[in-house]
Protein backbone atom coordinates (compact mmCIF):
# COMPACT_ATOMS: atom_id res chain seq x y z
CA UNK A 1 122.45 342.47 68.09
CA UNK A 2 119.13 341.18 66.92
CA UNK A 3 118.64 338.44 64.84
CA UNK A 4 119.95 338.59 61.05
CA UNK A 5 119.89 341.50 60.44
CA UNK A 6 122.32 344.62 58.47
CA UNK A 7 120.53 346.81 61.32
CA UNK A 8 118.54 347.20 64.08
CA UNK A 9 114.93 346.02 63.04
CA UNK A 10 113.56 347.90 65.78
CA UNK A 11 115.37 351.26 66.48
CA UNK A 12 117.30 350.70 62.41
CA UNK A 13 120.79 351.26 64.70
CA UNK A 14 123.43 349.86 62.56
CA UNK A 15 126.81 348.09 63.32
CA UNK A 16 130.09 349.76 64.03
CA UNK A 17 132.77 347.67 64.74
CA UNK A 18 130.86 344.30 64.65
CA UNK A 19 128.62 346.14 67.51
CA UNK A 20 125.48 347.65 67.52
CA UNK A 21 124.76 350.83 69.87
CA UNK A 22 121.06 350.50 70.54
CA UNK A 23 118.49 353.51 71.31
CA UNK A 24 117.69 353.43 74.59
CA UNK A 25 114.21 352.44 74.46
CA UNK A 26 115.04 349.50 72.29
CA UNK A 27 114.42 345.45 73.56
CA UNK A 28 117.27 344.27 71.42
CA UNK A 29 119.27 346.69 73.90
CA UNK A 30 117.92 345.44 76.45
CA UNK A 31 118.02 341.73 75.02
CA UNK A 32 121.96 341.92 74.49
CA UNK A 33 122.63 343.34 78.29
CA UNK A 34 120.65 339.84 79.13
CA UNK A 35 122.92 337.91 76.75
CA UNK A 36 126.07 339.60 78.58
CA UNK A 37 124.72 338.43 81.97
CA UNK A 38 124.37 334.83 81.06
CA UNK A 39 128.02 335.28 79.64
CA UNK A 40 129.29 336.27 83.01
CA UNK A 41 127.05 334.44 85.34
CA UNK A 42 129.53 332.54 87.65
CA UNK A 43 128.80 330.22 90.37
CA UNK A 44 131.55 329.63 92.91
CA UNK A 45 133.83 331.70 91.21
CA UNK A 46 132.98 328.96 88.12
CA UNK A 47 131.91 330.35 84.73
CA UNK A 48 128.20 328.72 83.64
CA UNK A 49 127.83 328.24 80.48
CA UNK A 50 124.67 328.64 78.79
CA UNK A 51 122.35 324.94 79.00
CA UNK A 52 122.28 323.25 75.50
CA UNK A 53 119.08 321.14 76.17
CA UNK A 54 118.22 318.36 74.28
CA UNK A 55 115.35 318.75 71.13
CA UNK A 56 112.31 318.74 72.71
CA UNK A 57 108.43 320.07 73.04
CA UNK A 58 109.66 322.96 73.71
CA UNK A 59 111.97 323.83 70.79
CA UNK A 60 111.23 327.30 69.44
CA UNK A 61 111.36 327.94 65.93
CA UNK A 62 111.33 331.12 63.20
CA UNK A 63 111.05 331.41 59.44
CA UNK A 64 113.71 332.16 57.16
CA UNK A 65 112.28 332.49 53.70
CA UNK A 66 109.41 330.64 54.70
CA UNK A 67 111.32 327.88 55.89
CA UNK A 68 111.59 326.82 59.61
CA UNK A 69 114.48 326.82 61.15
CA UNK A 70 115.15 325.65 65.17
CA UNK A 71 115.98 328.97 66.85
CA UNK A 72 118.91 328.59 69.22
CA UNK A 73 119.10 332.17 70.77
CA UNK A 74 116.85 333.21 73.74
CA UNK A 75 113.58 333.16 74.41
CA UNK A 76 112.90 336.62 75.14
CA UNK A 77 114.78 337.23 71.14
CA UNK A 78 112.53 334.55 69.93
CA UNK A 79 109.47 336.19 71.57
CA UNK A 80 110.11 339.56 69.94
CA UNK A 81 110.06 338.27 66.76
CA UNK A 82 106.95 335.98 66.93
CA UNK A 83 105.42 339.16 68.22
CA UNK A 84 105.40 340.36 65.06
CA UNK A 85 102.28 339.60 62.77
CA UNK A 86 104.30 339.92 59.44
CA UNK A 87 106.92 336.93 60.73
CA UNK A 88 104.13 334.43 61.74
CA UNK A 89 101.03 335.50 59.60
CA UNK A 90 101.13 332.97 56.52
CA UNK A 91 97.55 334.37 55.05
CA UNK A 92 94.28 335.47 57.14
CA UNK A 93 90.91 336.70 55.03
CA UNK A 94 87.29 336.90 55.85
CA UNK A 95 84.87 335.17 53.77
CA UNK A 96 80.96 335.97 54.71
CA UNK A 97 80.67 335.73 58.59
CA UNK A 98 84.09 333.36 58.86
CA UNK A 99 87.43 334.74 59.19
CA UNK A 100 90.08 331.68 58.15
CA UNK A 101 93.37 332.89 59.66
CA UNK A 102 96.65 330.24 58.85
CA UNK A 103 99.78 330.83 60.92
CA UNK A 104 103.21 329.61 61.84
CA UNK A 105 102.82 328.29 65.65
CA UNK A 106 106.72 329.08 66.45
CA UNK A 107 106.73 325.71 68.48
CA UNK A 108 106.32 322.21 67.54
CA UNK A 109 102.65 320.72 67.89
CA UNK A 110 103.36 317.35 67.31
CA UNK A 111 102.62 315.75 70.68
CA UNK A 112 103.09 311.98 69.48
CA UNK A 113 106.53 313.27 68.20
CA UNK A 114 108.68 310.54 67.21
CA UNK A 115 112.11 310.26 65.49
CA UNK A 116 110.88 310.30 62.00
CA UNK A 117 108.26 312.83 62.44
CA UNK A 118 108.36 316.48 60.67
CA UNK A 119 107.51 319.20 63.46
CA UNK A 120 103.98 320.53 63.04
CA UNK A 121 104.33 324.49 62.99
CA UNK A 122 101.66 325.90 61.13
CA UNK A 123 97.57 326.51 61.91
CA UNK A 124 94.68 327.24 60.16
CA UNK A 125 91.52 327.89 62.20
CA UNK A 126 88.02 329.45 60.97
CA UNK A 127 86.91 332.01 63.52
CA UNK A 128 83.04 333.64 63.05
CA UNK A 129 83.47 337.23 62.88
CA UNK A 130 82.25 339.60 65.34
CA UNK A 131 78.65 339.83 65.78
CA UNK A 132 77.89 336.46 64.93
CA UNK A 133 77.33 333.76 67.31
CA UNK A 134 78.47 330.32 66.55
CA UNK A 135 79.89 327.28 68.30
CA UNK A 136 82.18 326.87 65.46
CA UNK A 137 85.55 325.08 65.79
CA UNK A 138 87.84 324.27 63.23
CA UNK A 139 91.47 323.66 63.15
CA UNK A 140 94.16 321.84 60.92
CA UNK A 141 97.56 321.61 61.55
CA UNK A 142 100.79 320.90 58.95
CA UNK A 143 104.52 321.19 58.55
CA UNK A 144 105.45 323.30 55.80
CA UNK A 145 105.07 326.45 54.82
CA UNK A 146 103.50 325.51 51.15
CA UNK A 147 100.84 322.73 53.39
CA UNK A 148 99.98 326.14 55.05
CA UNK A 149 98.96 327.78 52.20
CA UNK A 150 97.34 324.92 50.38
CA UNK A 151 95.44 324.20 53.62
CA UNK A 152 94.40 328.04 53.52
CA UNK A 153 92.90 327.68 50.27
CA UNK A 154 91.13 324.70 50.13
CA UNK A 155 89.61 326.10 53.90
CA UNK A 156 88.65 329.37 51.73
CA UNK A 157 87.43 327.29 48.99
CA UNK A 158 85.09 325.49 51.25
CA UNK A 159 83.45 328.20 52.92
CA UNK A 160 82.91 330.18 49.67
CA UNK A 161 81.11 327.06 48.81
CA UNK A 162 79.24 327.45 51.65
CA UNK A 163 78.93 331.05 51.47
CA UNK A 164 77.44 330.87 47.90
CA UNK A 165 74.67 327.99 48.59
């Protein structure tokens, strides 16, 4: 069934019984027949139950009202919804030659991680727009969704500065 949802958010199937019959062509289909084989999966006659791994680097998350939350499902679930733009996208406009783009990373940048530390999940970079050459390179990196957004505006701010000198 995909992810919290009334329906289907790809092929808008909706539940009957607790259980959603997908379109064929659907990957939420496809995605629950995975889920049913990792159910199953036996080894020696022995059921194996799904790993629960320890927080790490690799902990994927999503939004849910612009709030991250650690996503516990699969990866292949959490890879069709970072797929799409309007789920990671915080803000992205073009100013003069630059194109500032600010996004939710899905996955924890903090590298010096410790205990106490907030995950680092969103990204603002300045790209020069096509046609332009440049060995421009800028990136900041924060925690929250509202740190995105500031960050996106003071980044906007500053290059309409620079736009308008």
């Amino acid at each position: 069934m995909a992810p919290e949802a009334e329906e289907c958010v790809e092929c808008h199937a909706v539940p009957k019984d607790g259980k959603i019959e997908h379109a064929p062509e659907c990957p939420y289909g496809l995605l629950d027949e995975i889920k049913e084989l990792f159910r199953t999966f036996t080894l020696d006659g022995q059921r194996v139950e799904e790993p629960q791994a320890e927080r790490s680097f690799l902990d994927k998350y999503i939004l849910v009202d612009h709030e991250p939350v650690l996503f516990e499902g699969h990866l292949i679930e959490w890879g069709l919804w970072m797929e799409r733009d309007h789920n990671r996208v915080v803000k992205q406009e073009v100013v003069g030659q630059y194109r500032v783009s600010t996004i939710f990373l899905g996955m924890d940048h903090n590298w010096l991680r410790s205990k106490e530390s907030k995950p680092i999940l969103f990204e603002t970079m300045v790209f020069v727009v096509e046609g332009y050459e440049s060995n421009l390179e800028i990136r900041q990196r924060c925690c929250t969704w509202d740190e995105a957004v500031a960050q996106h505006e003071a980044m906007m701010k500053k290059f309409r500065s620079l736009i308008s000198n």
